[in-house]
C-alpha atoms as a PDB file:
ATOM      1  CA  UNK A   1      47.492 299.878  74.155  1.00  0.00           C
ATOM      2  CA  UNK A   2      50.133 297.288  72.536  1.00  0.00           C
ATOM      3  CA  UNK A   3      48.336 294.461  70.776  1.00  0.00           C
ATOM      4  CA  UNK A   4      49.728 290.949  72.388  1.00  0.00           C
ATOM      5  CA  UNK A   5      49.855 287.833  70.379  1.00  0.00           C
ATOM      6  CA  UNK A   6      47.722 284.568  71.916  1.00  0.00           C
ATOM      7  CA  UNK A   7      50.836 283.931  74.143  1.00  0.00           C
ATOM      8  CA  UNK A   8      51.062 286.830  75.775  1.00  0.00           C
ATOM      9  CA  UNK A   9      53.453 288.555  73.786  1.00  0.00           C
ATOM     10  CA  UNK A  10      53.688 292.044  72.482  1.00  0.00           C
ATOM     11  CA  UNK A  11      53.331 292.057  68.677  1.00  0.00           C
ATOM     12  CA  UNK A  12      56.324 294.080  68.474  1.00  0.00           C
ATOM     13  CA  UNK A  13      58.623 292.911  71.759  1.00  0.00           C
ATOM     14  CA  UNK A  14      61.050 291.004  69.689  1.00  0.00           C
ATOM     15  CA  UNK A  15      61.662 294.132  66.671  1.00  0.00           C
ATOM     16  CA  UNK A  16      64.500 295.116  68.871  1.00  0.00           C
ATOM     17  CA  UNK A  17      65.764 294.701  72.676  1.00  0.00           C
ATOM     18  CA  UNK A  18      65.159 297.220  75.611  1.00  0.00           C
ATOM     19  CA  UNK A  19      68.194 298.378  77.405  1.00  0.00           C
ATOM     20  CA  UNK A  20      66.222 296.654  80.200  1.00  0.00           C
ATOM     21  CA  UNK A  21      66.429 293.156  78.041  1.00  0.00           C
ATOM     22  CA  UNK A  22      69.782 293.702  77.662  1.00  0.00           C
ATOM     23  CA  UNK A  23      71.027 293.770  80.366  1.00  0.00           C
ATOM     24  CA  UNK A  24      68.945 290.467  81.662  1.00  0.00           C
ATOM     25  CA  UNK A  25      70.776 289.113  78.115  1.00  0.00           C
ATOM     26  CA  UNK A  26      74.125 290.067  80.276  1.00  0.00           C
ATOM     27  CA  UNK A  27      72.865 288.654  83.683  1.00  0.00           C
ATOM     28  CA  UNK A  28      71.422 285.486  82.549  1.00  0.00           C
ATOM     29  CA  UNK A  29      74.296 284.689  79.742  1.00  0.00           C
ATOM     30  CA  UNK A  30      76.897 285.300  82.552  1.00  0.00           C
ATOM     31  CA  UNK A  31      75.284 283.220  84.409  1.00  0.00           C
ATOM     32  CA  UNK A  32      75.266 280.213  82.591  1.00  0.00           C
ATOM     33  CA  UNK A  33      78.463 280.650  81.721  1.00  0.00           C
ATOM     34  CA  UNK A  34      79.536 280.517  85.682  1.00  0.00           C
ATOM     35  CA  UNK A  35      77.097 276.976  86.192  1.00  0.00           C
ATOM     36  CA  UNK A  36      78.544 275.195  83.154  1.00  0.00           C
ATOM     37  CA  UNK A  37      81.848 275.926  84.295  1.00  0.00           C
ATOM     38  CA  UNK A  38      81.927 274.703  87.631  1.00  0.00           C
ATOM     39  CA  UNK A  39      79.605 271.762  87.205  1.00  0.00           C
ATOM     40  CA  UNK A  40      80.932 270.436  83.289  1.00  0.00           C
ATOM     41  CA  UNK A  41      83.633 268.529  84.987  1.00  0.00           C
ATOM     42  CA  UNK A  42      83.586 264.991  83.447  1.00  0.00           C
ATOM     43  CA  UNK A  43      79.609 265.611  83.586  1.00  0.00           C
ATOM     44  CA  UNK A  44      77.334 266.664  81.439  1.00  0.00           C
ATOM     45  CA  UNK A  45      75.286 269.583  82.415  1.00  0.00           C
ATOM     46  CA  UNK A  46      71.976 271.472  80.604  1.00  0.00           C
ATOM     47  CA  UNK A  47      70.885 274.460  80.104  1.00  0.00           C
ATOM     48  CA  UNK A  48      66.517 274.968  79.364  1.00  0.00           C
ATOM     49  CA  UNK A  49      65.489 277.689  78.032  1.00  0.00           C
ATOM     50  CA  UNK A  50      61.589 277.073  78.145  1.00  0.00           C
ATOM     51  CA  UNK A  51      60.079 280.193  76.240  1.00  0.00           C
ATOM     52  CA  UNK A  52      62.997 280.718  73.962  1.00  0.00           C
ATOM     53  CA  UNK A  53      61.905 283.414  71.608  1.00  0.00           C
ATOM     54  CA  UNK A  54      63.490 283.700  67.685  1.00  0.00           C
ATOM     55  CA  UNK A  55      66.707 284.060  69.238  1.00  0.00           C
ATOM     56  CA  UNK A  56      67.593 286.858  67.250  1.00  0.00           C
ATOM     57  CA  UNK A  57      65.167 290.526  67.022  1.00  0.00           C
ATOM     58  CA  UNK A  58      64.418 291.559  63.915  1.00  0.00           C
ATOM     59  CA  UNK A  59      66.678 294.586  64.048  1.00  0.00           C
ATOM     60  CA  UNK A  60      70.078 291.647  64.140  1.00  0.00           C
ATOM     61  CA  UNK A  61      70.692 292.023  68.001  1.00  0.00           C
ATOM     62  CA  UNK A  62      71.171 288.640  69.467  1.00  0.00           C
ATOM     63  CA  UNK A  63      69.070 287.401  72.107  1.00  0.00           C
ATOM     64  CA  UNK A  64      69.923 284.761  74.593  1.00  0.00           C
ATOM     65  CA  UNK A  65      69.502 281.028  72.897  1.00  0.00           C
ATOM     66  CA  UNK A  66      71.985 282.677  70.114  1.00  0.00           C
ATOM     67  CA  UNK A  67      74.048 284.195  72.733  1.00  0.00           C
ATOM     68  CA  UNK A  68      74.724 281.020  75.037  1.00  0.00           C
ATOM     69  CA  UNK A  69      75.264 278.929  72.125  1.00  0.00           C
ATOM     70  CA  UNK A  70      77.995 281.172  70.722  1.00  0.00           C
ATOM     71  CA  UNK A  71      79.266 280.767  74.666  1.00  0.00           C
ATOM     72  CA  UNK A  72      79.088 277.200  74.603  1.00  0.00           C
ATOM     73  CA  UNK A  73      80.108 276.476  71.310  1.00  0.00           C
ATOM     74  CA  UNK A  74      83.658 279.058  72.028  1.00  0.00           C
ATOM     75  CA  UNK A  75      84.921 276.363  74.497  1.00  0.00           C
ATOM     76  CA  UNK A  76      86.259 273.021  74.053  1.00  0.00           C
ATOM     77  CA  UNK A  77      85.396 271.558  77.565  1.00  0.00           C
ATOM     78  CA  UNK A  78      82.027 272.905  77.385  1.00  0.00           C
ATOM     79  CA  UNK A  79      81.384 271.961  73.484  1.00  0.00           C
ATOM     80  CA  UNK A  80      81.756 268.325  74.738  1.00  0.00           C
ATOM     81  CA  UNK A  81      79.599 268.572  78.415  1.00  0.00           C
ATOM     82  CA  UNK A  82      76.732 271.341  77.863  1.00  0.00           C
ATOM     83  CA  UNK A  83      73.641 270.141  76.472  1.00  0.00           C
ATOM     84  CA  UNK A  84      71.203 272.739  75.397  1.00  0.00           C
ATOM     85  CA  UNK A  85      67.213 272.844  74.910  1.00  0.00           C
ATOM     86  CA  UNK A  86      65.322 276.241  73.662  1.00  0.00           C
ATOM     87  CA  UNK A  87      61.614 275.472  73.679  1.00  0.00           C
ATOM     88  CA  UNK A  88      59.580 278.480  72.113  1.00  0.00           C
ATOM     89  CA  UNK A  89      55.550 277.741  71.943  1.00  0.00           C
ATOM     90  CA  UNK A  90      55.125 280.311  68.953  1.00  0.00           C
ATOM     91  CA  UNK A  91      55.216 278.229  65.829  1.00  0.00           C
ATOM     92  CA  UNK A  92      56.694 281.145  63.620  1.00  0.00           C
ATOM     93  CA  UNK A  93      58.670 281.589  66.177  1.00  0.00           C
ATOM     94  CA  UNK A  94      60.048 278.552  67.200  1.00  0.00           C
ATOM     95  CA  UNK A  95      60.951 278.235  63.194  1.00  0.00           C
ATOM     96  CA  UNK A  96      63.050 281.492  63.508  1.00  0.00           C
ATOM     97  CA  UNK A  97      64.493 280.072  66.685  1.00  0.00           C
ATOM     98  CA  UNK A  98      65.946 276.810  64.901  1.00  0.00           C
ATOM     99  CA  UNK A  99      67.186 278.544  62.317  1.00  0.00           C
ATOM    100  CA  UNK A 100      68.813 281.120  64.068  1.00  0.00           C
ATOM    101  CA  UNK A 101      70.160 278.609  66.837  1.00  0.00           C
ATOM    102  CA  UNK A 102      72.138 276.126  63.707  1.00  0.00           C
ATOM    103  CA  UNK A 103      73.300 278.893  61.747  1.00  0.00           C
ATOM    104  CA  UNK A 104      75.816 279.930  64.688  1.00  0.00           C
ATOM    105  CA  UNK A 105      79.611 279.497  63.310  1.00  0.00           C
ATOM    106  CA  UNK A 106      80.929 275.942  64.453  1.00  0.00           C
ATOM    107  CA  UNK A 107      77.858 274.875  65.974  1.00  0.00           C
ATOM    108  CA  UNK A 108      78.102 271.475  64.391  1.00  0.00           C
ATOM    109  CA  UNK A 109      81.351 271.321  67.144  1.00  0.00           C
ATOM    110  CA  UNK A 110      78.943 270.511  69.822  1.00  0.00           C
ATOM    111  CA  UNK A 111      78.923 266.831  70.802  1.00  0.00           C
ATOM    112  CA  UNK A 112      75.434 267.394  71.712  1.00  0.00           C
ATOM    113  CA  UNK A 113      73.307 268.469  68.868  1.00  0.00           C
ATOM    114  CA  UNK A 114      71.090 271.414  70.527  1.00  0.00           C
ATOM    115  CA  UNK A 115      67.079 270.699  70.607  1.00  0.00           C
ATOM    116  CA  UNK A 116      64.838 272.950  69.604  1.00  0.00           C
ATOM    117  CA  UNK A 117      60.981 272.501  69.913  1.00  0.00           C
ATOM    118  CA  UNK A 118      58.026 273.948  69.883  1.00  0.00           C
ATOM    119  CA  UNK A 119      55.874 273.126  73.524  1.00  0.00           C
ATOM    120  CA  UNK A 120      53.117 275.411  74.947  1.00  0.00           C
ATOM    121  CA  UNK A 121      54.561 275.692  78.270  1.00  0.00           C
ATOM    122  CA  UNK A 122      51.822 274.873  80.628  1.00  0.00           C
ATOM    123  CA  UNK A 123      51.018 271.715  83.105  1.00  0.00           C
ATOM    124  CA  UNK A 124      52.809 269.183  80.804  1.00  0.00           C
ATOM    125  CA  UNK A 125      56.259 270.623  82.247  1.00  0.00           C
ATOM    126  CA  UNK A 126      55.002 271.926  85.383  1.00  0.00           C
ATOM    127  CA  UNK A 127      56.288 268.666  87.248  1.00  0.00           C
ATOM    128  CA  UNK A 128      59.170 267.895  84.890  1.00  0.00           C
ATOM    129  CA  UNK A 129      62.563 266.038  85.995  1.00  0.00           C
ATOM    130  CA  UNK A 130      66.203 266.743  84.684  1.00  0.00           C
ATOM    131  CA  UNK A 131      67.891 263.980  84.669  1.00  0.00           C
ATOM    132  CA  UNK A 132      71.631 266.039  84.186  1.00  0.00           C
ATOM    133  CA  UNK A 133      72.370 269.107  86.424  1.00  0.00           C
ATOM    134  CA  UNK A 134      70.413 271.979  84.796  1.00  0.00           C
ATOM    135  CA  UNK A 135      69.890 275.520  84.577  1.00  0.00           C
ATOM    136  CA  UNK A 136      66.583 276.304  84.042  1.00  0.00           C
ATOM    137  CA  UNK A 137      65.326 279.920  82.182  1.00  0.00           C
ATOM    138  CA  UNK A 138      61.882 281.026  81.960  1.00  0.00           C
ATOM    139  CA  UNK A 139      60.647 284.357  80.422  1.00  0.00           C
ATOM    140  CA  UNK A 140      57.413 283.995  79.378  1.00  0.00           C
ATOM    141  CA  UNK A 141      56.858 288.063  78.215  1.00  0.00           C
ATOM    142  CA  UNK A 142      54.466 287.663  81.214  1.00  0.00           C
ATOM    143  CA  UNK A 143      53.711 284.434  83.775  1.00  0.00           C
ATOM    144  CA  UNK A 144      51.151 282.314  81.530  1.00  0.00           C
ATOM    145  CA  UNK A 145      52.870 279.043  81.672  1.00  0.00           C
ATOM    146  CA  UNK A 146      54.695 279.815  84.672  1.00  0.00           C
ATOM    147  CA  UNK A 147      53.880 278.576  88.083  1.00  0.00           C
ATOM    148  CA  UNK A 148      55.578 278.247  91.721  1.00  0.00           C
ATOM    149  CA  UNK A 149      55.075 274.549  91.332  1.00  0.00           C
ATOM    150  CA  UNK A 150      57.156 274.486  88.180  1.00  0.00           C
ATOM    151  CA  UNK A 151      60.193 276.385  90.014  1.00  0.00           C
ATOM    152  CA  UNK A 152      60.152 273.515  92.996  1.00  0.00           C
ATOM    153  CA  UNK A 153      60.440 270.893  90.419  1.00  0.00           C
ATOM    154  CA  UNK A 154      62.756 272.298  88.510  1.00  0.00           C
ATOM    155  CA  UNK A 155      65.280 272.516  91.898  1.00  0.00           C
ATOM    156  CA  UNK A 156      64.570 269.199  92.383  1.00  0.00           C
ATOM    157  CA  UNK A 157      68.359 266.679  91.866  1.00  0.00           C
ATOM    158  CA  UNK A 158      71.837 267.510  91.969  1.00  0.00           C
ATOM    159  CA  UNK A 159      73.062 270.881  90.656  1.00  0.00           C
ATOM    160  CA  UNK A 160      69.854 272.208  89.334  1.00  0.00           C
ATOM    161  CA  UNK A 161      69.126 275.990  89.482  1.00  0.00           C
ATOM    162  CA  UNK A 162      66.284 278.117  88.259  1.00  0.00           C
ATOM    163  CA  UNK A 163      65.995 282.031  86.697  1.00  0.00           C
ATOM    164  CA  UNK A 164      62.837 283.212  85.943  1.00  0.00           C
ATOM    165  CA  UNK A 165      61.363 286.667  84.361  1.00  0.00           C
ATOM    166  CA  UNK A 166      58.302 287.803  86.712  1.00  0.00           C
ATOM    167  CA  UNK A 167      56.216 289.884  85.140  1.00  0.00           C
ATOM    168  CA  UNK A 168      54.998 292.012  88.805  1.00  0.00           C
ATOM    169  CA  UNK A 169      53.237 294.677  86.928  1.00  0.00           C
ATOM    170  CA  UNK A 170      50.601 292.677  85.077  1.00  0.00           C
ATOM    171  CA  UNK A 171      50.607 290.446  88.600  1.00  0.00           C
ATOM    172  CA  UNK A 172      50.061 293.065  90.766  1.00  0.00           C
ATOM    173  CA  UNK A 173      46.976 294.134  88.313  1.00  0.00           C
ATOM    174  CA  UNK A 174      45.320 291.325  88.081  1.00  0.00           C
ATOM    175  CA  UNK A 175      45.765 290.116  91.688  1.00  0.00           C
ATOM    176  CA  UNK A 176      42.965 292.697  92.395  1.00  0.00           C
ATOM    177  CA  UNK A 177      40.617 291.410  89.880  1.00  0.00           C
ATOM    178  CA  UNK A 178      38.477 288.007  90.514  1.00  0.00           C
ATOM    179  CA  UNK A 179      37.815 287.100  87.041  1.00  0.00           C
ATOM    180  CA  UNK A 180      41.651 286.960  87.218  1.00  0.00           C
ATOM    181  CA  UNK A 181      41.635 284.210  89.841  1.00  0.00           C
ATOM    182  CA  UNK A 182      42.326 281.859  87.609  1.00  0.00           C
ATOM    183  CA  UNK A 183      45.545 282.727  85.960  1.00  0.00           C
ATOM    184  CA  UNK A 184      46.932 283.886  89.313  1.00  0.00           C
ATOM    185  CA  UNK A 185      46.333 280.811  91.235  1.00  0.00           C
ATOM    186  CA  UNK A 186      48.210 278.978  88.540  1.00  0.00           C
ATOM    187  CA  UNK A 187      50.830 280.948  89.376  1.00  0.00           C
ATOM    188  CA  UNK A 188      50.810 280.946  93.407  1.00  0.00           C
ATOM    189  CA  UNK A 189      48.197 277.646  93.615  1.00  0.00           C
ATOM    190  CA  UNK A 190      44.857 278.873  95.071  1.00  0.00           C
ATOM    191  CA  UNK A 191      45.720 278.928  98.603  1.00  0.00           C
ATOM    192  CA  UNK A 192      48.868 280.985  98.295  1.00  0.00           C
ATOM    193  CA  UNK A 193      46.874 283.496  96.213  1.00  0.00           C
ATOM    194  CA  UNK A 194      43.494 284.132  98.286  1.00  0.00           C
ATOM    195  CA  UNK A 195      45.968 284.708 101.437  1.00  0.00           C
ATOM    196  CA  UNK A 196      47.790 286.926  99.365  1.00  0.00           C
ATOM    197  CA  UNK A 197      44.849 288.874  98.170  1.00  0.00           C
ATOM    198  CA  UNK A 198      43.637 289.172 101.407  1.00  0.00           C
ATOM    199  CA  UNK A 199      46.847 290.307 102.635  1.00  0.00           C
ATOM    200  CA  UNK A 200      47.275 293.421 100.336  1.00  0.00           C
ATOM    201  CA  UNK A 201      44.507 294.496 100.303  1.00  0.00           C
ATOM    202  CA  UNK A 202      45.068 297.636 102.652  1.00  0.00           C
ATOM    203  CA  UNK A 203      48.795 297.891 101.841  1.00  0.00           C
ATOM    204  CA  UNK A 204      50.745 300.857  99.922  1.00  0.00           C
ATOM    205  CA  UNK A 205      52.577 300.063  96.444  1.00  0.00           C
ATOM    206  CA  UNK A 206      55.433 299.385  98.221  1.00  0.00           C
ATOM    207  CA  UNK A 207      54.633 297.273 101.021  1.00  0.00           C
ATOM    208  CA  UNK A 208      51.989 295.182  98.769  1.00  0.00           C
ATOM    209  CA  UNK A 209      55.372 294.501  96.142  1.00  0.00           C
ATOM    210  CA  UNK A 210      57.412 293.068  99.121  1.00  0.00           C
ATOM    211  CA  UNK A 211      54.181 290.861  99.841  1.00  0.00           C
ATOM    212  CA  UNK A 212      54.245 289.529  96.867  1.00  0.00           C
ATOM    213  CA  UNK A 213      58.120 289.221  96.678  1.00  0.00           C
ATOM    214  CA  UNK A 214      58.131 287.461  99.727  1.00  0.00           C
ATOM    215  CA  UNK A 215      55.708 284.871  99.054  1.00  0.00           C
ATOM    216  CA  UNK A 216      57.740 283.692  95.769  1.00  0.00           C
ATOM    217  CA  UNK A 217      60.845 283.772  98.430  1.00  0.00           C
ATOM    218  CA  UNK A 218      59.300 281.424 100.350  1.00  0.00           C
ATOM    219  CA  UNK A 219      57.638 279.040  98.071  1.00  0.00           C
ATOM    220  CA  UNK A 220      61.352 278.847  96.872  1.00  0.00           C
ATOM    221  CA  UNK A 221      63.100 278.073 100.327  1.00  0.00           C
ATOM    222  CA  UNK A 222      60.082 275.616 100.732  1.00  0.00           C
ATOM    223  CA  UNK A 223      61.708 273.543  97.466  1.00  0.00           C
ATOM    224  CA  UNK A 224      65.199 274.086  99.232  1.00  0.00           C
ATOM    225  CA  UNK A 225      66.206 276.616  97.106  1.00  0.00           C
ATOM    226  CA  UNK A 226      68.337 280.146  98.098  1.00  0.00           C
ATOM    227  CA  UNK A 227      65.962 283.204  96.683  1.00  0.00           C
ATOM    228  CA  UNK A 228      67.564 286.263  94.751  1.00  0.00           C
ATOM    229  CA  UNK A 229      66.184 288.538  93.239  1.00  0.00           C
ATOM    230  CA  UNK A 230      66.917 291.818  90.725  1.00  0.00           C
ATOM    231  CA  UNK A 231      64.286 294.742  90.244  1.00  0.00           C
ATOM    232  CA  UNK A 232      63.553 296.217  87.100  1.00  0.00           C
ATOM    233  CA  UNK A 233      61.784 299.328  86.795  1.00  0.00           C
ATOM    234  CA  UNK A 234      59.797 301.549  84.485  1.00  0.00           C
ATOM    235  CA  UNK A 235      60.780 304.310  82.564  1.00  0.00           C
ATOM    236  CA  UNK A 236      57.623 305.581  82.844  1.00  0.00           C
ATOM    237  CA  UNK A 237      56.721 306.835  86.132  1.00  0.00           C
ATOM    238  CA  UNK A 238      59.849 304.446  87.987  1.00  0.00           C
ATOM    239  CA  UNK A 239      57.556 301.923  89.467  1.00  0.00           C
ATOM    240  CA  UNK A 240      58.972 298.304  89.411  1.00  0.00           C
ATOM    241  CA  UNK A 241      58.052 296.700  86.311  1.00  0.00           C
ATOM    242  CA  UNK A 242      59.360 293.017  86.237  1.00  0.00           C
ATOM    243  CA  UNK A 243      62.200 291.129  88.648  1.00  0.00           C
ATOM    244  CA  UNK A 244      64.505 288.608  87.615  1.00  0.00           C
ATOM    245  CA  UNK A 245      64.201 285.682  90.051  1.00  0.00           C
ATOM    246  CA  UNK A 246      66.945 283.208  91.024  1.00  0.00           C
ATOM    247  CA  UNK A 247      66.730 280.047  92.475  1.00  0.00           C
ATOM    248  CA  UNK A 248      69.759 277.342  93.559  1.00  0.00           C
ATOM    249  CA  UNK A 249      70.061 274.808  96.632  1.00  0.00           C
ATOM    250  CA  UNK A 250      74.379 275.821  96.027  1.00  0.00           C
ATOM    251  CA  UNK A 251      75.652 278.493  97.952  1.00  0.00           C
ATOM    252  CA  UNK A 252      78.394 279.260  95.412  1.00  0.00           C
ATOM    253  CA  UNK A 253      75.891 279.280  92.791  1.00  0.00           C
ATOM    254  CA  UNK A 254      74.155 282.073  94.677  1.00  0.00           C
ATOM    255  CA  UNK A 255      77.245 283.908  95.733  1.00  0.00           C
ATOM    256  CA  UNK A 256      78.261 283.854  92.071  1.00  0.00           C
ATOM    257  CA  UNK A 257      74.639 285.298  90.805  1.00  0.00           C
ATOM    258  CA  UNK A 258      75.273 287.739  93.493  1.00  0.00           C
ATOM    259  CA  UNK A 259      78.034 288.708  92.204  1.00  0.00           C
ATOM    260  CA  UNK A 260      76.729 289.450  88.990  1.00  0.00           C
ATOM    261  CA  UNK A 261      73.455 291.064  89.788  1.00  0.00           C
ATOM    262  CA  UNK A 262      75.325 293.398  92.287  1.00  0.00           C
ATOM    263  CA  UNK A 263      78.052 294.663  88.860  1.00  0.00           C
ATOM    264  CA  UNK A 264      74.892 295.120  86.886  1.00  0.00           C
ATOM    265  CA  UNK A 265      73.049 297.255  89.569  1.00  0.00           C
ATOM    266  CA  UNK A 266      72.045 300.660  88.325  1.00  0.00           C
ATOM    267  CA  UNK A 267      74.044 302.132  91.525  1.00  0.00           C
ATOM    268  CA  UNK A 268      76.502 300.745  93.383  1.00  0.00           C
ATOM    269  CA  UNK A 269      78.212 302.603  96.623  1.00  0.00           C
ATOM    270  CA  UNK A 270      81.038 301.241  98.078  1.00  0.00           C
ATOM    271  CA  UNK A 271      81.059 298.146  95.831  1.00  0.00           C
ATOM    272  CA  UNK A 272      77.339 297.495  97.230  1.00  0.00           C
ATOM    273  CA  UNK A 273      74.369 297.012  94.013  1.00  0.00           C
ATOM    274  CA  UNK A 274      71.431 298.365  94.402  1.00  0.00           C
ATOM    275  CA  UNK A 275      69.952 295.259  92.855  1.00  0.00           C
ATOM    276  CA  UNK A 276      67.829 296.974  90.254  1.00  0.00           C
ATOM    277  CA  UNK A 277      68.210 298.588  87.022  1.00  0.00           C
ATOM    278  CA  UNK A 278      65.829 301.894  86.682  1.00  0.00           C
ATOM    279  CA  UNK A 279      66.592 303.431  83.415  1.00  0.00           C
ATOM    280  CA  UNK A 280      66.000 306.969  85.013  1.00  0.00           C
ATOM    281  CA  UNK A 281      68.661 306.564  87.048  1.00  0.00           C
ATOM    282  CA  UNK A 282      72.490 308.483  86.276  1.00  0.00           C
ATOM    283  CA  UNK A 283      75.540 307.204  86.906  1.00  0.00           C
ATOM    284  CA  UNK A 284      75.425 308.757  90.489  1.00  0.00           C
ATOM    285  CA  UNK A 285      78.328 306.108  92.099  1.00  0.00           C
ATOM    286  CA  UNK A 286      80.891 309.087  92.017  1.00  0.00           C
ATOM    287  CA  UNK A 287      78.323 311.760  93.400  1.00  0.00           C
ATOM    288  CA  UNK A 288      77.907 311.119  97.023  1.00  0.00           C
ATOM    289  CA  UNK A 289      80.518 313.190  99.427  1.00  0.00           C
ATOM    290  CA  UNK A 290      80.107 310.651 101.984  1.00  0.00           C
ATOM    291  CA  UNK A 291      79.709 306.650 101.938  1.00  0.00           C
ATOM    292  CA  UNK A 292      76.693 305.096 103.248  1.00  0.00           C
ATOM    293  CA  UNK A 293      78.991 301.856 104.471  1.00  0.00           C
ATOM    294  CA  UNK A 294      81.078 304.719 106.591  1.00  0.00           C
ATOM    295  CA  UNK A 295      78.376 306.561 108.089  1.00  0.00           C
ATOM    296  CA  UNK A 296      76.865 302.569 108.968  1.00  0.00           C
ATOM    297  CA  UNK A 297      80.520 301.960 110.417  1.00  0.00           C
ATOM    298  CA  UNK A 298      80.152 304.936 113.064  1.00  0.00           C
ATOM    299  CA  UNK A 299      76.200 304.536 113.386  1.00  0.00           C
ATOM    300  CA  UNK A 300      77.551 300.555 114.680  1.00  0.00           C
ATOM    301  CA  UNK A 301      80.598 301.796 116.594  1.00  0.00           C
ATOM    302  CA  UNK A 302      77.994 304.154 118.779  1.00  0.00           C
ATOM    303  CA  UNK A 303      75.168 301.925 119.587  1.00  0.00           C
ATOM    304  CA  UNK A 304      76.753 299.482 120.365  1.00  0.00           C
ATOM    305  CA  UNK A 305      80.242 300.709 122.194  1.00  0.00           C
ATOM    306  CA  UNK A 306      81.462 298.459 124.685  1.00  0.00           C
ATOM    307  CA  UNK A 307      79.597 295.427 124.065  1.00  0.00           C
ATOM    308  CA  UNK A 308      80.866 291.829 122.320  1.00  0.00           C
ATOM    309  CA  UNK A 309      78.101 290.965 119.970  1.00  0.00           C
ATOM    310  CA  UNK A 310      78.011 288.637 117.341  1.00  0.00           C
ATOM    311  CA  UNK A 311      76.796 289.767 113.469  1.00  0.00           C
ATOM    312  CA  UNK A 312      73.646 287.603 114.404  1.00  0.00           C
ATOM    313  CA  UNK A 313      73.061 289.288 117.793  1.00  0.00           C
ATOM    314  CA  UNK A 314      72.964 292.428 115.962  1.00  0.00           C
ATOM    315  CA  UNK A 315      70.686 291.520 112.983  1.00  0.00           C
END
C-alpha cells in the first residue's frame, strides 16, 4: 500500500504525471484558456487553483500552475486582465510551487503579480467570495478540504465557474464505513450523506456510482450551476477511479468544456466522446463497420414513422 503524506497525498504522486494527469493537465489548461478569453474583455478575470501542488514533478514535466502561467503570460490581452492564485497547503511544497511559478520566462510581464500561498484548504474557504469573475480548480489528491458547500460558493457572482478532481474510489470506500462519517459528510453535509448511504446500500457498482454522481449533479444545479462531468478509470481492473467535475451558471462556458471533454474522450464515434479516459482502451474510433448515430437514425425513423414529435416529446 502507497504511503500518503498528512494531506492526503501519495508520497510519490508528484515524481512524475500519469497519462491519466495528463490529460486533466490538457482539459483543465484548455479550459482556462477558453474562460479568460471570453470574459478578459476590459475586465479582469481569476483563475484559483486551491491545492496547487509544486507545479512542476520531479521528473521536469510541467504541471498545471506552470502550465497556465506560461498560457497567460504568452498573451498580451491576458498578461494585463488574468489574475492568478495557486494555494498549495504542503509547506515544502508550496516553496517548490513559488519557485517554480516566478521562474517562468517573462513572468514579470504580468500586470498582476501571481500569489502564491500556503492555506490548508478546509472551512476557512469553504464560504469564500470572488470578487472578479473566476475559475475555480480543486484537486485535492483525494476530497479532504473539499466540500459541496465550497462548489455553491464558489458559483456564486458574475462569470464564476468551478472544476474539481473527485476522488470516487476512496468515496465510494469509505461511504460504507461509519467511522468514515465524518469526512464524508464534510463532503455531502450530513443529510445528503445518510440518504445517500441508505440509498446504495443494495445497489450494484454501477448503479451505486450514478447515485453518487447524481447527488453532486444536483447539489450543483441547486447553486445554479450546469453539471459536467468526465470519467476516469483504472488501469487496474477498469473500474472508475476519479471524475473531473465541472460547474458554470454560462451555457457557452459549458458548451465550450463540452467541447473539450468530448476531443479528449478515450472513444469517440461519429464525433460523439465517450466522456472518459480508460487507459485500457485502443484507439477503436476506426473499428466499428457500422455507426451507432446511423443505426439510432433508423431505430427513430421506425418507432416513430408518421408522427410530428418534438426532440422533447421524444426524450
Amino acid at each position: 500500500m502507497s504511503k500518503h503524506t498528512e494531506f492526503g497525498v501519495e508520497e510519490r504522486f508528484f515524481d512524475e504525471p500519469s497519462d491519466a494527469s495528463r490529460l486533466k493537465h490538457h482539459i483543465v489548461t484548455d479550459y482556462v484558456v477558453s474562460f479568460t478569453n471570453v470574459l478578459a474583455r476590459n475586465r479582469d478575470v481569476g483563475y484559483a487553483d486551491l491545492f496547487a501542488g509544486p507545479g512542476v514533478y520531479k521528473n521536469g514535466e510541467k504541471s498545471i500552475p506552470v502550465l497556465i502561467t506560461e498560457r497567460v503570460v504568452s498573451d498580451e490581452r491576458l498578461r494585463r486582465h488574468v489574475r492568478l492564485w495557486f494555494n498549495e497547503g504542503d509547506p515544502a511544497l508550496a516553496q517548490q510551487l513559488r519557485k517554480n511559478v516566478f521562474a517562468v520566462p517573462d513572468v514579470g510581464l504580468l500586470a498582476h503579480r501571481p500569489a502564491v500561498t500556503n492555506k490548508v484548504v478546509g472551512a476557512n474557504l469553504r464560504d469564500k467570495q470572488y470578487s472578479i469573475p473566476t475559475l475555480v480548480f480543486a484537486d485535492p489528491c483525494g476530497y479532504k478540504g473539499l466540500s459541496l458547500r465550497m462548489i455553491a460558493a464558489a458559483l456564486r457572482g458574475f462569470g464564476n465557474d468551478c472544476l474539481f478532481f473527485f476522488n470516487y474510489r476512496r468515496v465510494n470506500m469509505k461511504l460504507s464505513f461509519p467511522v468514515m462519517d465524518e469526512s464524508i459528510n464534510g463532503f455531502f453535509s450530513d443529510e445528503l450523506a445518510a440518504d445517500l448511504r441508505q440509498q446504495i446500500a443494495s445497489l450494484k457498482p454501477r448503479a451505486r456510482e450514478d447515485a453518487v454522481l447524481d447527488a453532486i449533479r444536483e447539489a450543483i444545479r441547486g447553486a445554479g450551476g450546469i453539471p459536467l462531468g468526465f470519467r476516469f478509470k483504472s488501469s487496474e481492473g477498469g473500474g472508475t477511479s476519479h471524475h473531473l467535475v465541472f460547474a458554470s451558471k454560462s451555457p457557452k462556458g459549458a458548451n465550450i468544456m463540452k467541447r473539450i471533454m468530448n476531443s479528449c474522450s478515450s472513444q469517440v464515434f461519429d464525433g460523439v466522446g465517450s466522456f472518459e479516459f480508460d487507459p485500457r482502451m485502443p484507439d477503436s474510433s476506426n473499428l466499428l463497420l457500422f455507426s451507432p448515430i446511423t443505426d439510432l437514425a433508423d431505430r427513430l425513423l421506425e418507432v416513430f414513422a408518421g408522427q410530428t414529435l418534438t426532440f422533447d416529446d421524444m426524450v
